[in-house]
PDB file of N, CA and C in Angstrom:
ATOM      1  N   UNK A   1     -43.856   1.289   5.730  1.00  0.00           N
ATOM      2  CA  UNK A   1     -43.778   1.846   4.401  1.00  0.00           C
ATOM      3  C   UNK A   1     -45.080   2.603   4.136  1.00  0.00           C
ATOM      4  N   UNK A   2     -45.403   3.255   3.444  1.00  0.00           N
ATOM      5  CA  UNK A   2     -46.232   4.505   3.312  1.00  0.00           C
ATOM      6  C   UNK A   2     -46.437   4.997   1.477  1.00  0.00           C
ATOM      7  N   UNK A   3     -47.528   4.784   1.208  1.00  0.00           N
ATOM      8  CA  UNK A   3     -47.543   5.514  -0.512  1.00  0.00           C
ATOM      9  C   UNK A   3     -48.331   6.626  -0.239  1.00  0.00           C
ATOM     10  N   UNK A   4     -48.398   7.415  -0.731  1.00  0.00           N
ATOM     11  CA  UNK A   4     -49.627   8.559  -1.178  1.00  0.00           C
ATOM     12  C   UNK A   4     -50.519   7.925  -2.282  1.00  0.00           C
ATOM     13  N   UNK A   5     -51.959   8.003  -2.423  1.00  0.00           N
ATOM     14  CA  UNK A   5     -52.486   7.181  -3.572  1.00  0.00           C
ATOM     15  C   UNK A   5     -53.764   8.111  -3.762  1.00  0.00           C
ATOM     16  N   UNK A   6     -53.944   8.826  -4.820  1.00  0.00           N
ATOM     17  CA  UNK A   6     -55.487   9.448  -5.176  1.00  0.00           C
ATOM     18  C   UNK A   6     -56.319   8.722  -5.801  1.00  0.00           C
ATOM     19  N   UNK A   7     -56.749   8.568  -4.946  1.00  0.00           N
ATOM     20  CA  UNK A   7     -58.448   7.854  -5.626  1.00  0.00           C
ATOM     21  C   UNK A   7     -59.473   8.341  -6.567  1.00  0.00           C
ATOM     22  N   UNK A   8     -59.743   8.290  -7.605  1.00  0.00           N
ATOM     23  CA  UNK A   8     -60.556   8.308  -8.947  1.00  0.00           C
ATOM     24  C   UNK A   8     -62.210   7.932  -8.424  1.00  0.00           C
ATOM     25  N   UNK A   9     -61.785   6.424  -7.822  1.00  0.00           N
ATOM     26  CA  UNK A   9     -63.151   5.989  -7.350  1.00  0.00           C
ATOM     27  C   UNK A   9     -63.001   5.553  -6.106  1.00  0.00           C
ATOM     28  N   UNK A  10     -64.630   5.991  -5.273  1.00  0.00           N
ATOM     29  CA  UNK A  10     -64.602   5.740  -3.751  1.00  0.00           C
ATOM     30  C   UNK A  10     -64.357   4.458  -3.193  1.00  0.00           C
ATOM     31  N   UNK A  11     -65.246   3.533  -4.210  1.00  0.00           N
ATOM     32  CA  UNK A  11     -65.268   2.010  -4.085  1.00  0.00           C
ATOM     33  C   UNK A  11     -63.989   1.504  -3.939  1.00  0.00           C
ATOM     34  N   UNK A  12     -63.170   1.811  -5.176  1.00  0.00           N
ATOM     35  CA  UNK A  12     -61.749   1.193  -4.865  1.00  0.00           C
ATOM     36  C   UNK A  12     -61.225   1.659  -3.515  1.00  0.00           C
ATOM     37  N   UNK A  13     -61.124   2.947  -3.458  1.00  0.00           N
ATOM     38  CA  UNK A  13     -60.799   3.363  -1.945  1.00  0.00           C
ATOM     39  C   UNK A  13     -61.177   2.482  -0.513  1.00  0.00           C
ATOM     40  N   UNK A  14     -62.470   2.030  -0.760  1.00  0.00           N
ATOM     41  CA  UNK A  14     -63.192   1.537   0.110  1.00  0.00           C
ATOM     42  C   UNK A  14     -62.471   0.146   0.176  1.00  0.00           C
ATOM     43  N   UNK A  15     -61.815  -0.505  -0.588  1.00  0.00           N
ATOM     44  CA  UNK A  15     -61.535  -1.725  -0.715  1.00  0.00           C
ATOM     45  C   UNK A  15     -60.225  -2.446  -0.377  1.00  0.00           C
ATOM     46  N   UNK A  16     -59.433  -0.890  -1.187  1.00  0.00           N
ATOM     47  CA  UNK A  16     -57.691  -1.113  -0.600  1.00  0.00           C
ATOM     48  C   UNK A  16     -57.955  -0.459   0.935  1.00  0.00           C
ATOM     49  N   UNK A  17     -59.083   0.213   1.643  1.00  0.00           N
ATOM     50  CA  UNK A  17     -58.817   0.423   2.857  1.00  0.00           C
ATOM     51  C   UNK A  17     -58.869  -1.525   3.780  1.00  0.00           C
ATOM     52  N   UNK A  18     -59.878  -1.926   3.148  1.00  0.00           N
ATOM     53  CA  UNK A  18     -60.225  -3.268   4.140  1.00  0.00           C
ATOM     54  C   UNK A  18     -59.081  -4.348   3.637  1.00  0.00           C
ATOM     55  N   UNK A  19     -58.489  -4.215   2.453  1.00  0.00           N
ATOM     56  CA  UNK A  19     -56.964  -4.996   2.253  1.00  0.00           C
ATOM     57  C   UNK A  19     -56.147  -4.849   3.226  1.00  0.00           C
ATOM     58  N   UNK A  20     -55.878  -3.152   3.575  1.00  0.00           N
ATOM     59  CA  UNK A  20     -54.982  -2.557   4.564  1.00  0.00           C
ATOM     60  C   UNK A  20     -55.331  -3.112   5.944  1.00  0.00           C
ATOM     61  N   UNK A  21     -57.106  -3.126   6.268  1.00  0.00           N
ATOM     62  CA  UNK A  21     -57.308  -3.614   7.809  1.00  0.00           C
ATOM     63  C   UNK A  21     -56.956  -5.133   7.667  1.00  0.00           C
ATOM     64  N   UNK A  22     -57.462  -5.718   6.648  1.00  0.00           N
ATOM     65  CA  UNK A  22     -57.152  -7.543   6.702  1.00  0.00           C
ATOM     66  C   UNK A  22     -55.593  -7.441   6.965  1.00  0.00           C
ATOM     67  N   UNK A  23     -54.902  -6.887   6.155  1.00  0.00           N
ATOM     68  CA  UNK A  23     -53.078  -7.072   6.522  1.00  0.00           C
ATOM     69  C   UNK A  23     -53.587  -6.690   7.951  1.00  0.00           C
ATOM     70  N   UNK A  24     -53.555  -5.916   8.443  1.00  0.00           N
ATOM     71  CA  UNK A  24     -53.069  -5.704  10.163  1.00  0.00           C
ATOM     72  C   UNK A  24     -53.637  -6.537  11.587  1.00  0.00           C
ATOM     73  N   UNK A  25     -54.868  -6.993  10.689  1.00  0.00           N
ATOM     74  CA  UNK A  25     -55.261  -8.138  11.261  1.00  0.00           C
ATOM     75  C   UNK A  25     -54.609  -9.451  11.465  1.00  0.00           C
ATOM     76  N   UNK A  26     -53.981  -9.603  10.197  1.00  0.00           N
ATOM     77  CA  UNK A  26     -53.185 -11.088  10.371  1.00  0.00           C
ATOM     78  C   UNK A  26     -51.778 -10.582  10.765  1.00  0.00           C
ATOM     79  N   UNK A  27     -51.327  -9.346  10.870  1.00  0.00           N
ATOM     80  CA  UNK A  27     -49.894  -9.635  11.310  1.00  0.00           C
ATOM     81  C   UNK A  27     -50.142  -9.535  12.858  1.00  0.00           C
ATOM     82  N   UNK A  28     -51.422  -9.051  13.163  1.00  0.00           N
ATOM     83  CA  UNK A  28     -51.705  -9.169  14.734  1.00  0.00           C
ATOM     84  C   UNK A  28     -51.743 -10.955  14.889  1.00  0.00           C
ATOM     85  N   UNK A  29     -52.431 -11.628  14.481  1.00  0.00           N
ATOM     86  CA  UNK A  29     -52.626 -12.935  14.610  1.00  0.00           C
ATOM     87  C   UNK A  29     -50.867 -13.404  14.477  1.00  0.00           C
ATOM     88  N   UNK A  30     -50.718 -13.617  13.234  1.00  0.00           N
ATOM     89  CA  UNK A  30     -49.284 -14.059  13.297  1.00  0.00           C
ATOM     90  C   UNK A  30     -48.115 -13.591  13.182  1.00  0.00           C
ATOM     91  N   UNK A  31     -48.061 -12.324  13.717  1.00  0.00           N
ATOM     92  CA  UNK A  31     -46.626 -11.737  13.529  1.00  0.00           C
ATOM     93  C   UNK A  31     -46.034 -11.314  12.775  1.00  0.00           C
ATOM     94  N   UNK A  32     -46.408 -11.830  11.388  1.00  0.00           N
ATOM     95  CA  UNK A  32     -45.571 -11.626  10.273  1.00  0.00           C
ATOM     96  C   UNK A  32     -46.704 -11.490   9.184  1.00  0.00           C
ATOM     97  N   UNK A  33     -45.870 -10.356   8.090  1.00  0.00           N
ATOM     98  CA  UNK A  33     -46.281  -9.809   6.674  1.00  0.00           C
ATOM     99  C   UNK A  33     -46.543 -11.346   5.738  1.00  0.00           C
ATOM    100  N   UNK A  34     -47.750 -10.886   5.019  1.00  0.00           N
ATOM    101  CA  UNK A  34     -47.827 -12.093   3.989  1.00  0.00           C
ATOM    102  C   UNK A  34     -46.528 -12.287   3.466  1.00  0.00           C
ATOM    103  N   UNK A  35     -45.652 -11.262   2.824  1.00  0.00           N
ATOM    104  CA  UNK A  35     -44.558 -11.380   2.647  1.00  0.00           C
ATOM    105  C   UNK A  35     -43.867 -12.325   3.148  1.00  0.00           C
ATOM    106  N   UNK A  36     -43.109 -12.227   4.402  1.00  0.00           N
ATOM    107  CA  UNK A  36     -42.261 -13.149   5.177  1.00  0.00           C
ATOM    108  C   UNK A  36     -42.814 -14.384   5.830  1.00  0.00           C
ATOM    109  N   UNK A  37     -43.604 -14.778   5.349  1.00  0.00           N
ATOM    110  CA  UNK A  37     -44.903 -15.566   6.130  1.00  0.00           C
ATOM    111  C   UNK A  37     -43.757 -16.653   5.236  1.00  0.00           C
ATOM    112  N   UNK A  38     -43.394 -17.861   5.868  1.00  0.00           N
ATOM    113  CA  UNK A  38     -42.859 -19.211   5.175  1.00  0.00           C
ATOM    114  C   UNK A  38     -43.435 -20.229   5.217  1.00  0.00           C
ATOM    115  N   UNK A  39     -44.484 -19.955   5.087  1.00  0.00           N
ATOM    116  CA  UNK A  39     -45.524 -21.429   4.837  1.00  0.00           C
ATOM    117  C   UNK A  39     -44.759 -22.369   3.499  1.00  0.00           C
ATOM    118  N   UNK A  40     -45.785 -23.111   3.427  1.00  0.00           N
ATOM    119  CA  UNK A  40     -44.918 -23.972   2.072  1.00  0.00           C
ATOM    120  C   UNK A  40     -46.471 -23.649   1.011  1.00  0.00           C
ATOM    121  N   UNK A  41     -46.615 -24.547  -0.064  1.00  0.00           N
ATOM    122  CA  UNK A  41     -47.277 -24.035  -0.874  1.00  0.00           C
ATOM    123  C   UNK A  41     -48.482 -24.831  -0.862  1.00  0.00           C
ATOM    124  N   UNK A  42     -48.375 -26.147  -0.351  1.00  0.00           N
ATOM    125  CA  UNK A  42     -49.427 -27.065  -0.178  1.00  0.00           C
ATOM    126  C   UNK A  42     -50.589 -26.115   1.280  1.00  0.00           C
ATOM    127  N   UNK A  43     -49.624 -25.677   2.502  1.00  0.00           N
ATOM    128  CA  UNK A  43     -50.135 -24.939   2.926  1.00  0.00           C
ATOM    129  C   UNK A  43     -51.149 -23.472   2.457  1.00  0.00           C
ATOM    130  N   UNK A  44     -50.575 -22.746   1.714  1.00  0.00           N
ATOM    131  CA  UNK A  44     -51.094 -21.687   0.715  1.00  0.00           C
ATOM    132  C   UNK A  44     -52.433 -22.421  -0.012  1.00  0.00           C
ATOM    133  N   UNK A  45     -52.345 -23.252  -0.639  1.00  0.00           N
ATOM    134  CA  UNK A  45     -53.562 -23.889  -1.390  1.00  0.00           C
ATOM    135  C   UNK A  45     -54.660 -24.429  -0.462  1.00  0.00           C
ATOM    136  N   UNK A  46     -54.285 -24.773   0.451  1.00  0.00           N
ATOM    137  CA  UNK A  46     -54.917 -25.384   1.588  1.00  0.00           C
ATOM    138  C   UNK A  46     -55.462 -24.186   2.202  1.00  0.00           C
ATOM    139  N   UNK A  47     -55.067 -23.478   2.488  1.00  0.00           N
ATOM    140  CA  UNK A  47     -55.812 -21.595   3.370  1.00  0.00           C
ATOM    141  C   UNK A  47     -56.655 -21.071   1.989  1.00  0.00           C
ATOM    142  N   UNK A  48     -56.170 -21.124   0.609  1.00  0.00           N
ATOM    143  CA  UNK A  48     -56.879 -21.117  -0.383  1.00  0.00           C
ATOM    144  C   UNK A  48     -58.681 -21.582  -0.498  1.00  0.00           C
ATOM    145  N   UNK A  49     -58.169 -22.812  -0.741  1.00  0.00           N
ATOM    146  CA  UNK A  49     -59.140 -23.713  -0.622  1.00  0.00           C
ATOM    147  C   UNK A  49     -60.213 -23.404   0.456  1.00  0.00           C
ATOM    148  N   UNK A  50     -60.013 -23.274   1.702  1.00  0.00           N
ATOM    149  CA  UNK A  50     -60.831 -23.026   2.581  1.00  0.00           C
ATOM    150  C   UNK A  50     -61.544 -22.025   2.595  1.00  0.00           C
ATOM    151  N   UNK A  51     -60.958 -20.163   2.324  1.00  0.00           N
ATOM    152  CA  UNK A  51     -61.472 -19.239   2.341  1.00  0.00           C
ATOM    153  C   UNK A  51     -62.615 -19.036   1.003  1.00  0.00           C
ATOM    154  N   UNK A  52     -62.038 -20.273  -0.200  1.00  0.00           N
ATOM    155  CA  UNK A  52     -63.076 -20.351  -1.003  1.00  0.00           C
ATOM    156  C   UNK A  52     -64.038 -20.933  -0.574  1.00  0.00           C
ATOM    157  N   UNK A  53     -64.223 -22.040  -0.280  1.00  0.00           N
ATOM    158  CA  UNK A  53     -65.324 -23.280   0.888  1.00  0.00           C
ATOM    159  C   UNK A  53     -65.861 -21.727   1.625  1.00  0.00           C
ATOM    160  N   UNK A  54     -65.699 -21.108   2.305  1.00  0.00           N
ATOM    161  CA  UNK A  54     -66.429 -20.077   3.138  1.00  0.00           C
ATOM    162  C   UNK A  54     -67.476 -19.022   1.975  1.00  0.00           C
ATOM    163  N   UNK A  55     -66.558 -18.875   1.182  1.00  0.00           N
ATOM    164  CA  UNK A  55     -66.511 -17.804   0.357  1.00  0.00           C
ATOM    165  C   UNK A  55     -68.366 -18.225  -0.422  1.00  0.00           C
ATOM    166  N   UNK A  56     -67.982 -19.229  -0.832  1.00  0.00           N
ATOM    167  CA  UNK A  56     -69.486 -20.297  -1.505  1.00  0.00           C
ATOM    168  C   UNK A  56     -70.728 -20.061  -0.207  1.00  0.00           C
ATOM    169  N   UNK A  57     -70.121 -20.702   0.785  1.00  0.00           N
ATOM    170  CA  UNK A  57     -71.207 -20.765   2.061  1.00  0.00           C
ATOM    171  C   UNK A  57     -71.967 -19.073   2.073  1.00  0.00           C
ATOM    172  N   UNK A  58     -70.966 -18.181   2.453  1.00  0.00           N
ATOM    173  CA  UNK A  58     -71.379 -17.183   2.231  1.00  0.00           C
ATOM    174  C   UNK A  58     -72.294 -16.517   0.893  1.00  0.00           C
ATOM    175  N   UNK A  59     -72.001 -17.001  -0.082  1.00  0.00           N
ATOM    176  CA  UNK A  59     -72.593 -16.813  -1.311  1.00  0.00           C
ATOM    177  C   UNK A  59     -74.134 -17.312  -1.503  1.00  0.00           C
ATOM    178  N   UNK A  60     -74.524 -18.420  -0.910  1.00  0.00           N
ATOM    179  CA  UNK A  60     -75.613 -19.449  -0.685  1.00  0.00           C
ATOM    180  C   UNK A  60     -76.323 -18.549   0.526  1.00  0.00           C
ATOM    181  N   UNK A  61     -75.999 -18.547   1.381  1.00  0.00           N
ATOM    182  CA  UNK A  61     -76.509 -17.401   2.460  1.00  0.00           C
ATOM    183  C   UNK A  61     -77.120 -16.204   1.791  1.00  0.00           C
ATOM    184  N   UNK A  62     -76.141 -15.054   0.809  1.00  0.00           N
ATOM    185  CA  UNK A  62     -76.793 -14.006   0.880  1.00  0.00           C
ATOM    186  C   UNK A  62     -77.688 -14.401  -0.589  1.00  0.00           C
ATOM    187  N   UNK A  63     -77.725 -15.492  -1.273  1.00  0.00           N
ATOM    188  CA  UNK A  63     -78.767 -16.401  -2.602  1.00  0.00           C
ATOM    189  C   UNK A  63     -79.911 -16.288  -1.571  1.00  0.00           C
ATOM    190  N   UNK A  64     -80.024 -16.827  -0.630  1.00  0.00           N
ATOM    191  CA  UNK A  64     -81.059 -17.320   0.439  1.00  0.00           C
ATOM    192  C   UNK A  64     -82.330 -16.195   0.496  1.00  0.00           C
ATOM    193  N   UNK A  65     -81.446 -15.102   1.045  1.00  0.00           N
ATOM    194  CA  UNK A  65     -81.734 -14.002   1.828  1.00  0.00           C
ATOM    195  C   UNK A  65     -82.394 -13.020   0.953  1.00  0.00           C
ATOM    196  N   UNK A  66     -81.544 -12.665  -0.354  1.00  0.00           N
ATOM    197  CA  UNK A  66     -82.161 -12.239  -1.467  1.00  0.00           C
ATOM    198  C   UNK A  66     -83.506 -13.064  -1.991  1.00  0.00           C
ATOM    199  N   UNK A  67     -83.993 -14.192  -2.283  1.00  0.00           N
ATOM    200  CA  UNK A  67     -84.809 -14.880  -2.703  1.00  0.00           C
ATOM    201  C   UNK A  67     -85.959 -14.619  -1.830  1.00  0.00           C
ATOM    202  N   UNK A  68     -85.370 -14.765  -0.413  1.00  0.00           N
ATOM    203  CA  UNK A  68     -86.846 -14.460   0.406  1.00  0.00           C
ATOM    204  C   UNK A  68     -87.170 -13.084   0.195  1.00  0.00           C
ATOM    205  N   UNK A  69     -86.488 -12.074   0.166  1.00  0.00           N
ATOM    206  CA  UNK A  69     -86.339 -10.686   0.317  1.00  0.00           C
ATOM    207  C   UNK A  69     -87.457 -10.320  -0.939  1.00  0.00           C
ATOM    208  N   UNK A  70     -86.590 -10.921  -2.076  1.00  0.00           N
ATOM    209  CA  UNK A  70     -87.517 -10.916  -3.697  1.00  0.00           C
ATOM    210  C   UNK A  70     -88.864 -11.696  -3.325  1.00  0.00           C
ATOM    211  N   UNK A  71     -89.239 -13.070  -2.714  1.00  0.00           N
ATOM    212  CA  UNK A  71     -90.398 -13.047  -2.480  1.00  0.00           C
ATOM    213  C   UNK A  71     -91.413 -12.248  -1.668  1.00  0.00           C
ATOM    214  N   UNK A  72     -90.794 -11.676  -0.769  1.00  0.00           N
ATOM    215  CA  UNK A  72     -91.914 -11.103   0.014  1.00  0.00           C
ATOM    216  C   UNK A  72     -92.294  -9.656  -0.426  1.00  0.00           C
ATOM    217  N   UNK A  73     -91.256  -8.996  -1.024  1.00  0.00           N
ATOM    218  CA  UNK A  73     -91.502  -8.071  -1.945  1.00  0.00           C
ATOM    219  C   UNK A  73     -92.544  -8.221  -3.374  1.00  0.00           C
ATOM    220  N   UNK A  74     -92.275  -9.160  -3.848  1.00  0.00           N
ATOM    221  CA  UNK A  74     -93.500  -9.634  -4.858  1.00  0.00           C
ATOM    222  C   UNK A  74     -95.110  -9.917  -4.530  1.00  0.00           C
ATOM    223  N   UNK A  75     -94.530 -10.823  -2.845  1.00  0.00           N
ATOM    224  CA  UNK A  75     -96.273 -11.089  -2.223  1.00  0.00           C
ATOM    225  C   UNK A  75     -96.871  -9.715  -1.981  1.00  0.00           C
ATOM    226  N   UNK A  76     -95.905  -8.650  -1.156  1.00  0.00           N
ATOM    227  CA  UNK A  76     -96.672  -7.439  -0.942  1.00  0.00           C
ATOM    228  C   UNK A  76     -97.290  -6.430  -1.903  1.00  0.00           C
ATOM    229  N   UNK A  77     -96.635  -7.135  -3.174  1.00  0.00           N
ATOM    230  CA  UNK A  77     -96.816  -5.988  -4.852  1.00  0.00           C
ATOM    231  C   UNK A  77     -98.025  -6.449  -5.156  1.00  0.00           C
ATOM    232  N   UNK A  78     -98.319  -7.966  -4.809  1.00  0.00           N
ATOM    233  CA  UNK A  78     -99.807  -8.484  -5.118  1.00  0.00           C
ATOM    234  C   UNK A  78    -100.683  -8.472  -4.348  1.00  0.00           C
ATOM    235  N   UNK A  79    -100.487  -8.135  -3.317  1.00  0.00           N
ATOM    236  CA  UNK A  79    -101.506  -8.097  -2.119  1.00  0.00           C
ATOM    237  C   UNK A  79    -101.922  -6.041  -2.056  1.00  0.00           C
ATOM    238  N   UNK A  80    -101.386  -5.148  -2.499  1.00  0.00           N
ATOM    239  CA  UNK A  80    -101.210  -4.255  -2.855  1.00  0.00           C
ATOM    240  C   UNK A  80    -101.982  -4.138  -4.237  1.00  0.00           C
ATOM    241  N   UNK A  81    -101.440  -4.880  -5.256  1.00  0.00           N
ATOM    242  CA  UNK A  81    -102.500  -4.614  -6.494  1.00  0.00           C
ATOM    243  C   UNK A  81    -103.727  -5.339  -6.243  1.00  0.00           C
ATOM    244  N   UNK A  82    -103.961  -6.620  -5.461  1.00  0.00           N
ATOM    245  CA  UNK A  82    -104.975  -6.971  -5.174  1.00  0.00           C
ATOM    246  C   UNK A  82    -105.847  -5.920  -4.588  1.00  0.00           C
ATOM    247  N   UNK A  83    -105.845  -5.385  -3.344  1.00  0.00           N
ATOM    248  CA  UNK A  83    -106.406  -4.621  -2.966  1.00  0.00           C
ATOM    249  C   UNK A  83    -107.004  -3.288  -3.687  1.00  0.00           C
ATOM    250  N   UNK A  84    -106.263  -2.892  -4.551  1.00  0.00           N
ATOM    251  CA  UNK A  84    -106.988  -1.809  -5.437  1.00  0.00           C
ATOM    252  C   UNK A  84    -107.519  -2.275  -6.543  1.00  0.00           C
ATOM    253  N   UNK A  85    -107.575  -3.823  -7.006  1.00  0.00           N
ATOM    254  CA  UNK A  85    -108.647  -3.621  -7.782  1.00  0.00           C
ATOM    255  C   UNK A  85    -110.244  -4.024  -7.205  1.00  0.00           C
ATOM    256  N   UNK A  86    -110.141  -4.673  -5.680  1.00  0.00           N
ATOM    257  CA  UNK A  86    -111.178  -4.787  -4.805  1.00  0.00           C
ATOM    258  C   UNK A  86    -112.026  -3.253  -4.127  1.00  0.00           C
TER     259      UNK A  86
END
């Protein structure tokens, strides 16, 4: 199936493109469209559940990364103003 769709904004563009690669990814894995996929629903909550559990991990990671990023950027702003008033 096939739409034509004009994009307003790039971002959205950017986003329904990686929706489009995630679908083709999992029908490579399992064969089948989320659509026809017959899981049951305890299953669904359960794949839920997990990609959120990742989703957090990931979230804590890039908290991490930013914090150091913001500190060492601050040490160099003071080691920088230090120096010019020496």
């Amino acid at each position: 199936m096939k739409k034509e769709i004009e994009f307003r904004d790039p971002v959205v563009r950017r986003v329904v493109d990686k929706f489009v690669s995630r679908s083709d990814v999992g029908f490579k894995k399992y064969g089948v469209t989320l659509d026809k996929d017959p899981s049951e629903m305890f299953q669904w909550l359960n794949h839920l559940q997990e990609e959120l559990m990742d989703a957090v991990l990931y979230l804590q990671k890039a908290k991490e990364v930013y914090s150091t990023d913001l500190e060492e950027d601050l040490l160099m702003d003071l080691e920088v103003n230090d120096a010019e008033v020496i």
